[in-house]
Protein backbone atom coordinates (compact mmCIF):
# COMPACT_ATOMS: atom_id res chain seq x y z
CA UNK A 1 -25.45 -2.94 -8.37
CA UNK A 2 -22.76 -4.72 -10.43
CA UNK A 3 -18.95 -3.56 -10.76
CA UNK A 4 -17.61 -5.26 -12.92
CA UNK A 5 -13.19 -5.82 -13.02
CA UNK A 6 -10.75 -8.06 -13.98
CA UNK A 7 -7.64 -9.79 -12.98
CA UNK A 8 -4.01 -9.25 -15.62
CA UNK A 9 -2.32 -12.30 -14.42
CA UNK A 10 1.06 -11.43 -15.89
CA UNK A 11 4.10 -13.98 -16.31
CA UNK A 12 7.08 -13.11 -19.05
CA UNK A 13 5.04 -10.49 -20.46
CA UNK A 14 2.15 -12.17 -21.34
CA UNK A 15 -1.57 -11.80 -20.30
CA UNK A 16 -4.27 -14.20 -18.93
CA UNK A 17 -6.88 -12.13 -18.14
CA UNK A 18 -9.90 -13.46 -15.75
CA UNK A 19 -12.92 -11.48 -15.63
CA UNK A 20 -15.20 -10.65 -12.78
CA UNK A 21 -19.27 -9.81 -13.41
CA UNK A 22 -20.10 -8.22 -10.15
CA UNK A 23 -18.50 -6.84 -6.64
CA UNK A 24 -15.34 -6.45 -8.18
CA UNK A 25 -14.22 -3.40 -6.09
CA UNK A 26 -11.55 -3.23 -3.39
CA UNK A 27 -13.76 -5.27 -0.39
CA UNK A 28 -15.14 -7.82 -2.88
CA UNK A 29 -13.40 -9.57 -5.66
CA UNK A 30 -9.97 -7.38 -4.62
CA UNK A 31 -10.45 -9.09 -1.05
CA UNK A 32 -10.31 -12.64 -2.26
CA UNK A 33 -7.54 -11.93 -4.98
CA UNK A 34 -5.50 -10.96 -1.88
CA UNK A 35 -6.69 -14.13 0.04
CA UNK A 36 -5.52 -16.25 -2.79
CA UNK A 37 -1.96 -14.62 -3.29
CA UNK A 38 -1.66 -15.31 0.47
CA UNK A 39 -2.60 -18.89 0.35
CA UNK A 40 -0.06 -20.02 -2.36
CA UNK A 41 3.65 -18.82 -2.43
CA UNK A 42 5.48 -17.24 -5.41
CA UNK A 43 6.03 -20.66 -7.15
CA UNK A 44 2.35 -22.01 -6.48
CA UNK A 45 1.34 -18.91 -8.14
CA UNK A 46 3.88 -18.83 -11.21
CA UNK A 47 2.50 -22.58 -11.39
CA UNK A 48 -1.18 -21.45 -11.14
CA UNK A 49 -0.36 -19.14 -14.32
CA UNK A 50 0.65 -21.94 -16.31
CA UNK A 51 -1.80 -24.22 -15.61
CA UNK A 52 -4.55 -21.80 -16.03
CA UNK A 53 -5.87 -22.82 -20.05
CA UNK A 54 -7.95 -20.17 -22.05
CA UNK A 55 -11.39 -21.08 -23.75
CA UNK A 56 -13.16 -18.63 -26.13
CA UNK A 57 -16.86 -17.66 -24.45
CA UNK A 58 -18.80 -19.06 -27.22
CA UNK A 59 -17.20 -22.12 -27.07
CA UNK A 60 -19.31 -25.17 -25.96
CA UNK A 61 -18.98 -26.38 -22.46
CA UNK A 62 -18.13 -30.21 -21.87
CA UNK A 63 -20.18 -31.73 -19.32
CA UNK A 64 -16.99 -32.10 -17.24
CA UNK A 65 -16.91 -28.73 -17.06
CA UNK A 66 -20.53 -27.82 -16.66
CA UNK A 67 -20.78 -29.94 -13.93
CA UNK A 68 -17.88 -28.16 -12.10
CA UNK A 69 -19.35 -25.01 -12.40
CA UNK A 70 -22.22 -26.06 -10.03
CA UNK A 71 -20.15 -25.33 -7.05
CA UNK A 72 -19.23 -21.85 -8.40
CA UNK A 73 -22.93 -20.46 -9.19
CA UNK A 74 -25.98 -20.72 -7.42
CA UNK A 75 -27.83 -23.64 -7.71
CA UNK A 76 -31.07 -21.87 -8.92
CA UNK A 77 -29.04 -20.41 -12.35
CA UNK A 78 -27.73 -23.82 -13.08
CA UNK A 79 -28.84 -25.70 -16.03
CA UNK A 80 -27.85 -28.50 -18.15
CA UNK A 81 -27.08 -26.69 -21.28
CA UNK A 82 -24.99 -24.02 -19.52
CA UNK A 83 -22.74 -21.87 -21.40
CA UNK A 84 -19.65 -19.90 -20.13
CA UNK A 85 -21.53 -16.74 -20.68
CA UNK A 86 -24.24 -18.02 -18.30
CA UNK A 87 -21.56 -19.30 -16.03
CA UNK A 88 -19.59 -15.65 -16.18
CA UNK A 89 -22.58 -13.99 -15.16
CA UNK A 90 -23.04 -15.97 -12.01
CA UNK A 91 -19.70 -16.71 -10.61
CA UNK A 92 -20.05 -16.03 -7.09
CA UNK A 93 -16.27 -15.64 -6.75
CA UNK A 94 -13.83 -15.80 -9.76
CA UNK A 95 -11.16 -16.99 -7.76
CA UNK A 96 -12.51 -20.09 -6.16
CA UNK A 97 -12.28 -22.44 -9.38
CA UNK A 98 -8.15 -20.79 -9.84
CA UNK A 99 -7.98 -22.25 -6.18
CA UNK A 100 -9.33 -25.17 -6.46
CA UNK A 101 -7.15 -26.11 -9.58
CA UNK A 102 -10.29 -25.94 -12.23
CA UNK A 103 -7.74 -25.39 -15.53
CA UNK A 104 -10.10 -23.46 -17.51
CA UNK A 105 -10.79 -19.90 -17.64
CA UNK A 106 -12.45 -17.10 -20.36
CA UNK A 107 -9.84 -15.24 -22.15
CA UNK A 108 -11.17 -11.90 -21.35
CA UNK A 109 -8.56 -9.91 -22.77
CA UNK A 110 -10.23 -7.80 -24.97
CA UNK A 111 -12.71 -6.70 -22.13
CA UNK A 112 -9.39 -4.84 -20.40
CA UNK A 113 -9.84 -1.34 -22.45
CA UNK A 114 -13.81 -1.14 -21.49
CA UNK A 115 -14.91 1.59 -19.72
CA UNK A 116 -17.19 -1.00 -17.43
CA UNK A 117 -14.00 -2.61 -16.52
CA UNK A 118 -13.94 -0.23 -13.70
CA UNK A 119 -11.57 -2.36 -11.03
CA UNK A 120 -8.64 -3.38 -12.74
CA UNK A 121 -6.07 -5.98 -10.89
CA UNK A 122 -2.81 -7.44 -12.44
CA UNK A 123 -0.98 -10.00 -10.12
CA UNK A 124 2.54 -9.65 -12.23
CA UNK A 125 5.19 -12.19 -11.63
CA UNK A 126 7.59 -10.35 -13.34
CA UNK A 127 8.13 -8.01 -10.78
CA UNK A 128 6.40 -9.41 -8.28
CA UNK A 129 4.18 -7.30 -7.46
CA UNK A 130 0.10 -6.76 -6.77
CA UNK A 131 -1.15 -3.96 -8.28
CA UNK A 132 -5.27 -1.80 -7.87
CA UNK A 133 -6.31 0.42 -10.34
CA UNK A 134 -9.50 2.07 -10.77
CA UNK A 135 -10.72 2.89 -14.40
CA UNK A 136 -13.06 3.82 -16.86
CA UNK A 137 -16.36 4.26 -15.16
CA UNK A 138 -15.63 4.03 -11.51
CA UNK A 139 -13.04 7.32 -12.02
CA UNK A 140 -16.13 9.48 -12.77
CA UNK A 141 -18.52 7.79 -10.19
CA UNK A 142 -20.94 6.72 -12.64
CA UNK A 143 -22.70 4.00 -10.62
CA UNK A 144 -24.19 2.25 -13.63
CA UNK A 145 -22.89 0.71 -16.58
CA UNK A 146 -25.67 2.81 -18.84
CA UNK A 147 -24.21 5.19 -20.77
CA UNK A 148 -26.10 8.52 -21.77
CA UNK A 149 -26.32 9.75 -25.23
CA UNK A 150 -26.21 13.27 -24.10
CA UNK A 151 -24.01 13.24 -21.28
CA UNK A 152 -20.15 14.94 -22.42
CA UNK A 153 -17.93 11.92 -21.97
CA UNK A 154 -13.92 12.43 -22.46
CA UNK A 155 -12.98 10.03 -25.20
CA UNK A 156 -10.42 7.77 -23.09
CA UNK A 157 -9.63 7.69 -19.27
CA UNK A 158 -6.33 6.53 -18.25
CA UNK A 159 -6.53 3.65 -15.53
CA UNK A 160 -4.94 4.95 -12.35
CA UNK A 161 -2.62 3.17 -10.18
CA UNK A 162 -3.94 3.33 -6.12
CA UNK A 163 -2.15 0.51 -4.73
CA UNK A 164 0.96 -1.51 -5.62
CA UNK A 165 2.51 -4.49 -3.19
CA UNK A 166 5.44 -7.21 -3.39
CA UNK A 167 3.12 -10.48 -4.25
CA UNK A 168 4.84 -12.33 -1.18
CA UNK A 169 4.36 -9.30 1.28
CA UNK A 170 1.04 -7.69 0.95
CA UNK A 171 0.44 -5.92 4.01
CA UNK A 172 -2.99 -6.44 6.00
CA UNK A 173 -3.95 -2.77 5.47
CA UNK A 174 -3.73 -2.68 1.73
CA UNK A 175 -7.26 -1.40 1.46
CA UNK A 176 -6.99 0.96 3.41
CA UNK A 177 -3.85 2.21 1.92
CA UNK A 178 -5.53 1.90 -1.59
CA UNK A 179 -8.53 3.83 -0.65
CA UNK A 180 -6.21 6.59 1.28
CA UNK A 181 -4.01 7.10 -1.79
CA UNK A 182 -7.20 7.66 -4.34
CA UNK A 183 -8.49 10.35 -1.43
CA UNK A 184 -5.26 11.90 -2.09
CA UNK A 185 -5.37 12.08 -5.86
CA UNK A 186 -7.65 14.37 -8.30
CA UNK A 187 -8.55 13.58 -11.78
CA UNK A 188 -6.79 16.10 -14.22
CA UNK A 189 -8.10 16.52 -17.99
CA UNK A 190 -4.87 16.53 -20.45
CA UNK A 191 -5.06 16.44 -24.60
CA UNK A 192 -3.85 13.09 -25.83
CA UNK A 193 -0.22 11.69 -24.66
CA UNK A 194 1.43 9.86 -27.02
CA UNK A 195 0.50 6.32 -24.80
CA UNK A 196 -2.78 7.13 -25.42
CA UNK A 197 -2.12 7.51 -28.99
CA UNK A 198 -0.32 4.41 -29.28
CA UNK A 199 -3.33 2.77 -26.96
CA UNK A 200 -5.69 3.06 -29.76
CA UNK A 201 -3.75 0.88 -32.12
CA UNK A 202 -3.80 -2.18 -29.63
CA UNK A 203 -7.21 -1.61 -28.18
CA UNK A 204 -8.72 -4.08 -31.49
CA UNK A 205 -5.50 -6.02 -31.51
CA UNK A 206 -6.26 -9.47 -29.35
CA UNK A 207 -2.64 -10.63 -29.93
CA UNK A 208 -1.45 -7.10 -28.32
CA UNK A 209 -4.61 -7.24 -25.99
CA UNK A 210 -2.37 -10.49 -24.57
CA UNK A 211 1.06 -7.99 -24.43
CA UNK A 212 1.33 -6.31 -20.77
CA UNK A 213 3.92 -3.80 -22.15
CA UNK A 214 1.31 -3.13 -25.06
CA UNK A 215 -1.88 -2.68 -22.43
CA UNK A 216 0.05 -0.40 -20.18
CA UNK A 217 -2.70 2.57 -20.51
CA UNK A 218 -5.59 0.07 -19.90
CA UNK A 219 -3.82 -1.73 -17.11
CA UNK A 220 -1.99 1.21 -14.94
CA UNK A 221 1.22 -0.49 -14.94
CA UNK A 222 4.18 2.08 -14.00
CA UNK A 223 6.70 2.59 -17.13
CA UNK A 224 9.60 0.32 -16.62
């Protein structure tokens, strides 16, 4: 079953955002974005951000990178006129080419507001902080991306907020802590606030889609 997520990597306000096809919940692509904010420090990281260059998915691939992407896919889905959909789609782990210093990345920013984004992360160097939130689809259980033209949908679902750690001090149990707090919570149905209102007018925008202040709704990010 794929659970598809994302990753806000945050620095001065601005968004790169990484996507993530499949296992993106808490023990799969969650567990490695912990791993790798535990392997580099605070400046590694703030270095990672600015080395990390965004391509447009239907841009062509040069063979340089093509051939890097055979270590990230399995073998068998390879082929010589990959493109970065293609290579998206079969990323074992999203993290491994940010480790192993592979520049390029799809600027999935305007994925953030979909409801099949259902496990949304935001390492934020701002406040240093590592933040969970579960959204969209995922908040109402619906275990496939589907959706059903008679089923009674709410029109927007905020993202909610089950975990937040300091970036250089995330404990060992944060899973369990994440998954604890979400036990804790319920889902309440509320008419429109006016950050959902104001939501809507950035939700198209893919220069505001790049704004972490502007994406608060979609990203669960506490008000400041």
């Amino acid at each position: 079953m794929t659970k598809k997520g994302s990753l806000a990597f945050i620095k001065n306000g601005k968004i790169k955002a990484i996507y993530c096809h499949r296992n993106a919940q808490l023990e799969g692509f969650g567990k490695r974005l912990v791993k790798m904010c535990k392997y580099f420090t605070l400046e590694e990281l703030n270095q990672l951000y600015d080395y990390l260059i965004p391509v447009d998915e239907d841009s062509p691939m040069t063979e340089e990178q093509k051939e890097a992407y055979k270590s990230y896919m399995p073998e068998q889905c390879w082929k010589e006129d990959l493109d970065w959909t293609t290579a998206l789609m079969y990323t074992k782990d999203p993290t491994k080419p940010m480790m192993d210093g592979f520049p390029y990345f799809v600027d999935y920013a305007g994925f953030l507001p979909s409801w099949r984004n259902r496990f949304r992360y935001a390492i934020n160097l701002d406040e240093n902080t590592f933040s969970v939130s579960k959204a969209g689809l995922e908040m109402i259980s619906q275990e496939f991306d589907e959706f059903s033209d008679t089923a009674d949908y709410v029109d927007k679902i905020q993202a909610c907020v089950v975990g937040s750690f300091p970036l250089d001090n995330i404990p060992d149990n944060w899973m369990e802590q994440c998954q604890d707090y979400w036990k804790e919570m319920m889902l309440v149905a509320v008419p429109y606030s006016e950050i959902a209102i104001a939501s809507d007018k950035v939700e198209s925008d893919p220069e505001a889609q790049h704004d972490a202040k502007a994406m608060h709704f979609y990203l669960g990010i506490k008000n400041q």
